[in-house]
C-alpha atoms as a PDB file:
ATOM      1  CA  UNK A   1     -77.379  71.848  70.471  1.00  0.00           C
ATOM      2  CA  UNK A   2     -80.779  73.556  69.834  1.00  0.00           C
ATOM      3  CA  UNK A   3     -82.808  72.532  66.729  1.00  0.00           C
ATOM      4  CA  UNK A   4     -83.126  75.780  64.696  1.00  0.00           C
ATOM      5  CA  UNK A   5     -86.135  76.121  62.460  1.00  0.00           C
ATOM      6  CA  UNK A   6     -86.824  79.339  60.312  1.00  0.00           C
ATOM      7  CA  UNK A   7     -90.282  81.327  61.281  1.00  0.00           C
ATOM      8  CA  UNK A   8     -91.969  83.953  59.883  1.00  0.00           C
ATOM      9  CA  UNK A   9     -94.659  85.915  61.537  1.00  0.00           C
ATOM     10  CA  UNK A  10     -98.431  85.075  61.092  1.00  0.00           C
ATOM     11  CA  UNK A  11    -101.319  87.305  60.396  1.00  0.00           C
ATOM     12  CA  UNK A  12    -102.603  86.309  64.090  1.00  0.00           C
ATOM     13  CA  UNK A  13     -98.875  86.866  66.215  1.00  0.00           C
ATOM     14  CA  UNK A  14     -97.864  83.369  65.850  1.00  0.00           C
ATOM     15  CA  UNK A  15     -94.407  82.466  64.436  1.00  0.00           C
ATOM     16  CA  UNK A  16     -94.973  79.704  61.734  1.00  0.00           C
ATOM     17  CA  UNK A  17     -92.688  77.816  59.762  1.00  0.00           C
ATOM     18  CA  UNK A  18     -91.298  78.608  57.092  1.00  0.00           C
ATOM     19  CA  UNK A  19     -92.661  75.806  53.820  1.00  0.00           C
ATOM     20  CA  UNK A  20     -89.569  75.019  51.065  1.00  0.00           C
ATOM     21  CA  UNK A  21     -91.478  77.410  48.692  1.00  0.00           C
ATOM     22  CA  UNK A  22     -90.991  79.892  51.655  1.00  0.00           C
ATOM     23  CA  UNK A  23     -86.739  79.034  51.751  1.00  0.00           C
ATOM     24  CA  UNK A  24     -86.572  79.196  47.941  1.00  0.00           C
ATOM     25  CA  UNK A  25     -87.790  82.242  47.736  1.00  0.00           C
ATOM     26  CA  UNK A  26     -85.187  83.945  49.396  1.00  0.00           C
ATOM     27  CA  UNK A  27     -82.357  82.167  47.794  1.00  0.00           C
ATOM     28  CA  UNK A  28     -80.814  84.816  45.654  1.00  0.00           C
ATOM     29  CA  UNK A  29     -78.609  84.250  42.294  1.00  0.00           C
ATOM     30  CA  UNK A  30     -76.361  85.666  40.179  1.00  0.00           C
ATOM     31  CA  UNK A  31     -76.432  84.646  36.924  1.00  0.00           C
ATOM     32  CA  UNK A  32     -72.792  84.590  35.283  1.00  0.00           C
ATOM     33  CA  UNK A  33     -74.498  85.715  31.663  1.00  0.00           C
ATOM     34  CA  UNK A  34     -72.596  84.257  28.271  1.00  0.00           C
ATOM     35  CA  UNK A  35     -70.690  81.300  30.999  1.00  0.00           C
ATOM     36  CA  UNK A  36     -73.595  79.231  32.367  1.00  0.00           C
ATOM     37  CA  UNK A  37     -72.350  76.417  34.664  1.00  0.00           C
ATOM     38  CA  UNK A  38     -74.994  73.677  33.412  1.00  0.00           C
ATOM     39  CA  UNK A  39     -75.027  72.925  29.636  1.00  0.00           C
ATOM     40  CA  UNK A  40     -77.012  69.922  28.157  1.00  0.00           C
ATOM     41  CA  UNK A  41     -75.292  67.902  25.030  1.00  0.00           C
ATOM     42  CA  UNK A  42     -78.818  67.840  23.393  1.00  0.00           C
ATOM     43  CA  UNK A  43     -77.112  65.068  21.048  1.00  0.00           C
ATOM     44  CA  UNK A  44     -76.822  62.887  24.036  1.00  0.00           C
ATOM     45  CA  UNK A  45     -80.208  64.343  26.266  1.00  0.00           C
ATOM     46  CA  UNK A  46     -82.476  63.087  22.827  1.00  0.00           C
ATOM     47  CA  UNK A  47     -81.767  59.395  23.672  1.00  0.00           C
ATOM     48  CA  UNK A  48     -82.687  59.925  26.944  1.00  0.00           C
ATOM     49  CA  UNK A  49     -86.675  58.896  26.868  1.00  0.00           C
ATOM     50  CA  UNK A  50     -86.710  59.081  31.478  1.00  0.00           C
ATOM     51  CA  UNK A  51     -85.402  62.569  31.628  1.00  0.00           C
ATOM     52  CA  UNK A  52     -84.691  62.203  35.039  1.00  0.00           C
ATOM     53  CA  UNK A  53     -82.899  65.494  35.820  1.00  0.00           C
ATOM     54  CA  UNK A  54     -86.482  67.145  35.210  1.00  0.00           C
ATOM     55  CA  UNK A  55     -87.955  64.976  37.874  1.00  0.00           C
ATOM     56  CA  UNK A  56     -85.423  65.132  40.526  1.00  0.00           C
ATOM     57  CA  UNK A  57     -84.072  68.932  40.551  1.00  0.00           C
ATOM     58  CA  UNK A  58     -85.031  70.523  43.664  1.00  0.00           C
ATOM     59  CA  UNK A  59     -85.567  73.560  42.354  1.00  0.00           C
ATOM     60  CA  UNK A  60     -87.458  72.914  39.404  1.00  0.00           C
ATOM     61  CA  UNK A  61     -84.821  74.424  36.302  1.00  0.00           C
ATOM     62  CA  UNK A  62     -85.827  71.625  34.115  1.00  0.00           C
ATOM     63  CA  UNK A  63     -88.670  72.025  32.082  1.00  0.00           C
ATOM     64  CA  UNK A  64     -89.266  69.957  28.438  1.00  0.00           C
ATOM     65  CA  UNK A  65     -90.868  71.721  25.601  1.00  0.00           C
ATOM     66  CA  UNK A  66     -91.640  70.017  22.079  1.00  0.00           C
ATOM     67  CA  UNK A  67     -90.171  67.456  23.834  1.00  0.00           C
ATOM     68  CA  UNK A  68     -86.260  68.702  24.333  1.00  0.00           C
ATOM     69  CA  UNK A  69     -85.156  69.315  27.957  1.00  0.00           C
ATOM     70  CA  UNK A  70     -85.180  72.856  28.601  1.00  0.00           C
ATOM     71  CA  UNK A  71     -83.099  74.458  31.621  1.00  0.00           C
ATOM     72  CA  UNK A  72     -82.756  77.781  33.623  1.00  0.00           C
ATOM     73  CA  UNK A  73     -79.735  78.008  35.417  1.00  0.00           C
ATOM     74  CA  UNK A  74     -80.738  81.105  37.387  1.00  0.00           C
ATOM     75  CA  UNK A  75     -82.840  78.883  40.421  1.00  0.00           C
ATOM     76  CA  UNK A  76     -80.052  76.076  40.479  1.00  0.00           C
ATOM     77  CA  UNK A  77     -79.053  75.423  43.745  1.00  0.00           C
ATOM     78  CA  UNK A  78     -75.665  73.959  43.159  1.00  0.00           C
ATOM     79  CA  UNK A  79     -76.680  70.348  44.209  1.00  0.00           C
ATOM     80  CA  UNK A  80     -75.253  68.682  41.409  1.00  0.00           C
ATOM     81  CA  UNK A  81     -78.337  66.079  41.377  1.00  0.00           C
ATOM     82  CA  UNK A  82     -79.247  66.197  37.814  1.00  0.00           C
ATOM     83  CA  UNK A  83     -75.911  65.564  36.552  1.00  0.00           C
ATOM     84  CA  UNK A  84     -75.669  62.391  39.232  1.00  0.00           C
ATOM     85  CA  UNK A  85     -79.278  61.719  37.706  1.00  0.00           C
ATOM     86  CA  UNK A  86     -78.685  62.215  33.912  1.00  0.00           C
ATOM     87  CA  UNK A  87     -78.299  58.284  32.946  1.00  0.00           C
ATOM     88  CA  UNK A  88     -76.999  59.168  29.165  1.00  0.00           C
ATOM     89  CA  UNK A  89     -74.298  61.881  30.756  1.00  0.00           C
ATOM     90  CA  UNK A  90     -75.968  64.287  28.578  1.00  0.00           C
ATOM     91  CA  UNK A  91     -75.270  67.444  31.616  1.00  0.00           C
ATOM     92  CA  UNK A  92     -72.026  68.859  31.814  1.00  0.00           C
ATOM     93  CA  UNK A  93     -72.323  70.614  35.630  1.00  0.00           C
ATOM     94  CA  UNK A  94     -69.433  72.722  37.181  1.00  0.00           C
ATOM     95  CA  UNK A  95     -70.102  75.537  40.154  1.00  0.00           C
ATOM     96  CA  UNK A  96     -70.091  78.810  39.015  1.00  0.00           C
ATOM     97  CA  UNK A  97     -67.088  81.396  38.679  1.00  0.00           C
ATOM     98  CA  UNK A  98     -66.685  83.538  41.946  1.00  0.00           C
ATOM     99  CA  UNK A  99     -69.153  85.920  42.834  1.00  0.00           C
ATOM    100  CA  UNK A 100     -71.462  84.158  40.531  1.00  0.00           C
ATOM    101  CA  UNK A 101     -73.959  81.335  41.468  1.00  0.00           C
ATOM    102  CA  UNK A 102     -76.374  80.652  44.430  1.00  0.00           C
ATOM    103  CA  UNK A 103     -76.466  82.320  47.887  1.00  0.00           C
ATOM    104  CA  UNK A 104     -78.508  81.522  50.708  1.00  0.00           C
ATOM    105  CA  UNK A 105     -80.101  84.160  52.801  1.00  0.00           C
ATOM    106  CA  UNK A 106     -81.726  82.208  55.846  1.00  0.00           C
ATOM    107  CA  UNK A 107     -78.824  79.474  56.474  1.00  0.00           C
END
């Protein structure tokens, strides 16, 4: 079976690569408002000193500000690492309702 890789067209003709900043830009979501699908028990997250779900979500929803774990559900790419990651099982993570949630544009 043929490797597949996604192109895009250079300035000079060439087809080139596509980077992952390329790929995540064309993932689309829908954000289900009023029923996110990630919450953080900030009780729980403010023993947490690692905060490993910042460091090891692909797509970069975890922030911390004044040093509280901050996250934007509408980039998540339903991976479920952070939850896996969270050591104090401070993330509660469930996919999103139908219709609602990530959807990938270029396989």
């Amino acid at each position: 079976m043929p490797n597949e890789t996604t192109t895009t067209e250079s300035t000079t003709g060439d087809a080139a690569p596509l980077t992952l900043d390329d790929k995540l830009y064309l993932v689309k979501f829908k954000v289900d408002e009023g029923n996110p699908h990630i919450k953080i028990d900030e009780a729980k997250c403010a023993e947490c000193k690692e905060h490993f779900c910042v460091r090891c979500c692909p797509a970069g929803c975890y922030t911390v500000e004044d040093g509280k774990v901050k996250i934007s559900v509408d980039g998540c790419m339903e991976c479920g690492t952070c939850s896996i990651a969270c050591e104090s099982n401070a993330i509660e993570w469930k996919y999103p309702r139908g219709g609602f949630g990530v959807t990938f544009t270029n396989g």
